[in-house]
C-alpha atoms as a PDB file:
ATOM      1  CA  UNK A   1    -211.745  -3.204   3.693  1.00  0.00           C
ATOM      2  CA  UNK A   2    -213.562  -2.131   0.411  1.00  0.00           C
ATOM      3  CA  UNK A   3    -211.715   1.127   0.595  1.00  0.00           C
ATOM      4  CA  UNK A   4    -207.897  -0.747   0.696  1.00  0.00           C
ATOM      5  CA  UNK A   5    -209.002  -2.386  -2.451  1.00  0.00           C
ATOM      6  CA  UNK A   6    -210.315   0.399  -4.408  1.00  0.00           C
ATOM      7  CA  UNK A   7    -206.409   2.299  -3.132  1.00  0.00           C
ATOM      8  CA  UNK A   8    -205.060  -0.974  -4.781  1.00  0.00           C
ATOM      9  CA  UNK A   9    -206.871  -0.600  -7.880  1.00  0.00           C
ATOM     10  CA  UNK A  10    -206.280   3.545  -7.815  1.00  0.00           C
ATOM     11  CA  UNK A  11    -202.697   2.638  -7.281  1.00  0.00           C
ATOM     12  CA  UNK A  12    -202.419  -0.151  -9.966  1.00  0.00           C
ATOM     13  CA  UNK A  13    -204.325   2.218 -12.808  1.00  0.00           C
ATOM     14  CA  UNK A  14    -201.827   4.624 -11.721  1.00  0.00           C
ATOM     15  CA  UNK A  15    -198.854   2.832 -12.638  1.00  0.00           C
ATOM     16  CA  UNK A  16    -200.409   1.475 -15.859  1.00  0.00           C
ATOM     17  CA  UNK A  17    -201.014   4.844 -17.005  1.00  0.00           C
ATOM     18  CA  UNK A  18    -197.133   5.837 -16.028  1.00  0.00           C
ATOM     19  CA  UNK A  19    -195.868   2.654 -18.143  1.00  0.00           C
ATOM     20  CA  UNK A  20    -197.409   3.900 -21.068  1.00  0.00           C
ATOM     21  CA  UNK A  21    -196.148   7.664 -20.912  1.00  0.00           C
ATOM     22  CA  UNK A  22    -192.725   6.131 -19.981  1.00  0.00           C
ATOM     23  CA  UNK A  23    -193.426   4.530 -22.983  1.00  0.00           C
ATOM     24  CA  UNK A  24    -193.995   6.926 -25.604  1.00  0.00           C
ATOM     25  CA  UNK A  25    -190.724   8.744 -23.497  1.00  0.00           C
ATOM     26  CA  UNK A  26    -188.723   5.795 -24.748  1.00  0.00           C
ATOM     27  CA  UNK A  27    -190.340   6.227 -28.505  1.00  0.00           C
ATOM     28  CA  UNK A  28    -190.181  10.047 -28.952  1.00  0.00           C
ATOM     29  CA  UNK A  29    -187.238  11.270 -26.897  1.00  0.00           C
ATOM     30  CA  UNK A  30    -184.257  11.824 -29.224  1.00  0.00           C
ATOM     31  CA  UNK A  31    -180.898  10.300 -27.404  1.00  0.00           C
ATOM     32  CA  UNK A  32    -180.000   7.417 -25.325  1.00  0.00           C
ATOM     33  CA  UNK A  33    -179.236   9.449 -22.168  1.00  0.00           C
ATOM     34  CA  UNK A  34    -183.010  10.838 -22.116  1.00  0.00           C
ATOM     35  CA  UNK A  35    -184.670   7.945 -23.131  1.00  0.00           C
ATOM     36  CA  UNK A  36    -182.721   5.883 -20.253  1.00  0.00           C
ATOM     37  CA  UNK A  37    -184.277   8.783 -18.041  1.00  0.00           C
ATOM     38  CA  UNK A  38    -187.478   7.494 -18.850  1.00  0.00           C
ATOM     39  CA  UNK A  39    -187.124   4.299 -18.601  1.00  0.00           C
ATOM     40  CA  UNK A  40    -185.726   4.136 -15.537  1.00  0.00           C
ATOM     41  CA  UNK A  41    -187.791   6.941 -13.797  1.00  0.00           C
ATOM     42  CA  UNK A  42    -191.188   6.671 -14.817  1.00  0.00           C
ATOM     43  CA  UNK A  43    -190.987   2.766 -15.626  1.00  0.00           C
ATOM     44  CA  UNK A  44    -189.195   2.700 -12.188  1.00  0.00           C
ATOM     45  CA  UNK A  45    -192.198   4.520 -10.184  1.00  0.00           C
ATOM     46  CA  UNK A  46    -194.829   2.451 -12.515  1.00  0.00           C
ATOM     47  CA  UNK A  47    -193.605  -0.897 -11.643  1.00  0.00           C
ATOM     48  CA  UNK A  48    -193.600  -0.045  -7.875  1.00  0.00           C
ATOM     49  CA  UNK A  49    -197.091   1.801  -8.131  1.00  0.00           C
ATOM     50  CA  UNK A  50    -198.156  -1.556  -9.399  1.00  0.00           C
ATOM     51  CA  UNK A  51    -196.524  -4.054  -7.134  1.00  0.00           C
ATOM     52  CA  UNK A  52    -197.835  -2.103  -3.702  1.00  0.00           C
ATOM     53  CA  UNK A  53    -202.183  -1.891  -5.225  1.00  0.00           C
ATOM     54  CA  UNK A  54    -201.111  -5.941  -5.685  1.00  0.00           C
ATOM     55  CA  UNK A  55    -199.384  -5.822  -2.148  1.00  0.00           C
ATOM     56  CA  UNK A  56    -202.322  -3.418  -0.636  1.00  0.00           C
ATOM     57  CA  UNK A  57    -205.177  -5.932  -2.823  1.00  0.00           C
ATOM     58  CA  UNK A  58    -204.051  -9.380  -1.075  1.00  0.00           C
ATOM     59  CA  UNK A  59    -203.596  -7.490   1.946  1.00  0.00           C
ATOM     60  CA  UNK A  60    -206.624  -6.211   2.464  1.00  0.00           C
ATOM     61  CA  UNK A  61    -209.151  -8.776   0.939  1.00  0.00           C
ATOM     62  CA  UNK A  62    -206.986 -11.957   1.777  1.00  0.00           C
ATOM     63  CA  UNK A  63    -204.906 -10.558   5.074  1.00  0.00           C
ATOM     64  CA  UNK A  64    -202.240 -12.659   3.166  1.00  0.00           C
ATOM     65  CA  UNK A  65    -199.000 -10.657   3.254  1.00  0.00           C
ATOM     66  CA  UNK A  66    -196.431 -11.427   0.392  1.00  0.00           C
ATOM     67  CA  UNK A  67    -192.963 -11.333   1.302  1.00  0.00           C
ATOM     68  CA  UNK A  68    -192.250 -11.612  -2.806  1.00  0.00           C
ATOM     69  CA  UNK A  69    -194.059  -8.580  -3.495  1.00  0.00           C
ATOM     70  CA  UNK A  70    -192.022  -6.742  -0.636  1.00  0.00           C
ATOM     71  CA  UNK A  71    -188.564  -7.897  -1.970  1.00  0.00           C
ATOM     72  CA  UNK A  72    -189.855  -7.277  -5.518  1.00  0.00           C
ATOM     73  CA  UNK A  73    -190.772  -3.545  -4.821  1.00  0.00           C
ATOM     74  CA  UNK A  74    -187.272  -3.328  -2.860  1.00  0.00           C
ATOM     75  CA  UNK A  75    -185.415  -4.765  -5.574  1.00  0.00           C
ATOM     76  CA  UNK A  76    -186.378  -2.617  -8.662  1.00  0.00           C
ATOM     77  CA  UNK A  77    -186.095   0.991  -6.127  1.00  0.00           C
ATOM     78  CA  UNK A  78    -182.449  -0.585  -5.945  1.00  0.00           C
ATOM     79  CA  UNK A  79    -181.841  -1.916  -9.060  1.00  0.00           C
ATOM     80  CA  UNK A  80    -183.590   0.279 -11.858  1.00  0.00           C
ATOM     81  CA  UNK A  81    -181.544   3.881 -11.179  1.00  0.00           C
ATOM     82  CA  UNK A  82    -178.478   1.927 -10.865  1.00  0.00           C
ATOM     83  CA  UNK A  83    -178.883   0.238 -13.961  1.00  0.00           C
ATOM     84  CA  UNK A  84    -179.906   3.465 -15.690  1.00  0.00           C
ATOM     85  CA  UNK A  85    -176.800   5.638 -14.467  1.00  0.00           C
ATOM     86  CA  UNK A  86    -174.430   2.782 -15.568  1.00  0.00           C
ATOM     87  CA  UNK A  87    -176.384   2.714 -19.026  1.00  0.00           C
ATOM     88  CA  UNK A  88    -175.734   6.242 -19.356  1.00  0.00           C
ATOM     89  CA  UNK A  89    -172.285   6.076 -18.060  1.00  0.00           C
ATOM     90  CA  UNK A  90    -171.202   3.338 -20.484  1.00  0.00           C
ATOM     91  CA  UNK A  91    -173.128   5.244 -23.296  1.00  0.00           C
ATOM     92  CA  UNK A  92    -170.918   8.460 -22.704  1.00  0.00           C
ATOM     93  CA  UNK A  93    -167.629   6.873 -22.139  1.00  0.00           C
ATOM     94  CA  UNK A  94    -168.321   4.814 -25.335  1.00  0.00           C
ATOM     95  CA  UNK A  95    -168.545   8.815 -27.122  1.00  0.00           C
ATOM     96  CA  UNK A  96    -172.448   8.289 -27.966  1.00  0.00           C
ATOM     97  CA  UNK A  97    -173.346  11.680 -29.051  1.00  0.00           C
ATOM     98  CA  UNK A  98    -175.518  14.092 -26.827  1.00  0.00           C
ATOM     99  CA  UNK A  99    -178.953  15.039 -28.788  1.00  0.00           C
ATOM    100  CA  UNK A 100    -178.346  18.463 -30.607  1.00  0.00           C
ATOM    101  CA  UNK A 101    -180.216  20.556 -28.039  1.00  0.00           C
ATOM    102  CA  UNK A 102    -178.778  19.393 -24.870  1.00  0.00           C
ATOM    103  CA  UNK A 103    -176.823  22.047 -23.389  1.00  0.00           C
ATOM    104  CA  UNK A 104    -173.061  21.949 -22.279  1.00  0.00           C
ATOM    105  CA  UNK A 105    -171.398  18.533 -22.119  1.00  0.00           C
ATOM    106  CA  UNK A 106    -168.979  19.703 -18.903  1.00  0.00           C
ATOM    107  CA  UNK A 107    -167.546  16.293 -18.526  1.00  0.00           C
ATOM    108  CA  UNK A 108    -166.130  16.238 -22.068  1.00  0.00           C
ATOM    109  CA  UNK A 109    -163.045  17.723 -21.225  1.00  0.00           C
ATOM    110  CA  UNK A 110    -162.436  16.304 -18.152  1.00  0.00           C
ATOM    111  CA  UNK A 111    -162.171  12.797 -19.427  1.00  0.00           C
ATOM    112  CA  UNK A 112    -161.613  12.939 -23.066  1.00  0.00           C
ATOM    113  CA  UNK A 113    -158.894  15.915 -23.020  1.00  0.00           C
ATOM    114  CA  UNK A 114    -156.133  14.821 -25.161  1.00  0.00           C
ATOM    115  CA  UNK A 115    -157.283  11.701 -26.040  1.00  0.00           C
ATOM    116  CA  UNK A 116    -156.947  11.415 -29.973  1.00  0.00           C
ATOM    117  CA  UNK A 117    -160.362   9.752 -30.663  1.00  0.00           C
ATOM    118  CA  UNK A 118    -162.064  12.725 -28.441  1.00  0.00           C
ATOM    119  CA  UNK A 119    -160.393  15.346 -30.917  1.00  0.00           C
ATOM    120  CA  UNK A 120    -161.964  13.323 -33.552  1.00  0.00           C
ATOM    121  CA  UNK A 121    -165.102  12.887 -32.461  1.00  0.00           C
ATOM    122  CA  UNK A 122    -164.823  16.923 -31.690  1.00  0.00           C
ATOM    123  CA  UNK A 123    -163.785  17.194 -35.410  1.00  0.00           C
ATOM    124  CA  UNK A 124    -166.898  15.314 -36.885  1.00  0.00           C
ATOM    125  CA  UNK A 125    -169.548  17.254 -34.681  1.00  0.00           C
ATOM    126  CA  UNK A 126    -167.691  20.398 -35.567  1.00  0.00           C
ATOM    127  CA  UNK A 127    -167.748  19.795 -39.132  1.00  0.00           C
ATOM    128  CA  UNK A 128    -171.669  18.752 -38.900  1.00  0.00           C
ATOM    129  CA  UNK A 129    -172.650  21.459 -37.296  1.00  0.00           C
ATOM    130  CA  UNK A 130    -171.078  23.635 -39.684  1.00  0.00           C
ATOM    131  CA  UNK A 131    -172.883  22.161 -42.925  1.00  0.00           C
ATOM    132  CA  UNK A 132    -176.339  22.409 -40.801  1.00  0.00           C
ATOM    133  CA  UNK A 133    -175.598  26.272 -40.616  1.00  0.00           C
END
């Protein structure tokens, strides 16, 4: 049984170490579509890394098995990634700009095309990359 616990405290020092790189992600990264990456990824895989060493812990030294810690791990796998994509997908749709160094932005013209605040926005970053030059 000693062996369980020291998985559960492996596994819980594991996570804790992931929340705090997921949280210098969330400080340093430079737009709001990778820093919802790393909050939902790495905060996502944290939170369950902790919840199974607490689920594994009682397990193993109290043989009690916790139906809350079950439905909690189960409910942020589900929840976290969607809440991130729709984050990201209400960020882009509301024209929050892409970090300079991102690469191609392929869904730009498939749903802004010809929509006069698109061309605008397209104007602006346009005109700012041309005074950075």
């Amino acid at each position: 049984m000693e062996i369980l616990e020291w998985v559960a405290v492996i596994l819980v020092l594991i996570g804790s170490i992931i929340s705090v790189i997921s949280a210098f992600g969330l400080i340093k990264l430079p737009d709001v579509y990778t820093r919802s990456h790393a909050a939902t990824k790495s905060s996502t895989l944290a939170v369950m890394a902790c919840l199974l060493g607490a689920f594994i812990y009682f397990w193993s030294h109290d043989g009690y098995v916790s139906i809350r810690l079950i439905l909690g791990i189960i409910f942020v796998f589900i929840t976290a990634p969607v809440a991130g994509h729709l984050i990201c997908r209400a960020a882009y749709r509301s024209r929050v700009p892409l970090a300079r160094n991102s690469g191609q932005d392929e869904l730009k013209s498939i749903l802004f095309d010809g929509d006069i605040a698109a061309t605008t926005v397209q104007t602006i970053e346009k005109e700012k990359s041309e005074e950075n030059q």
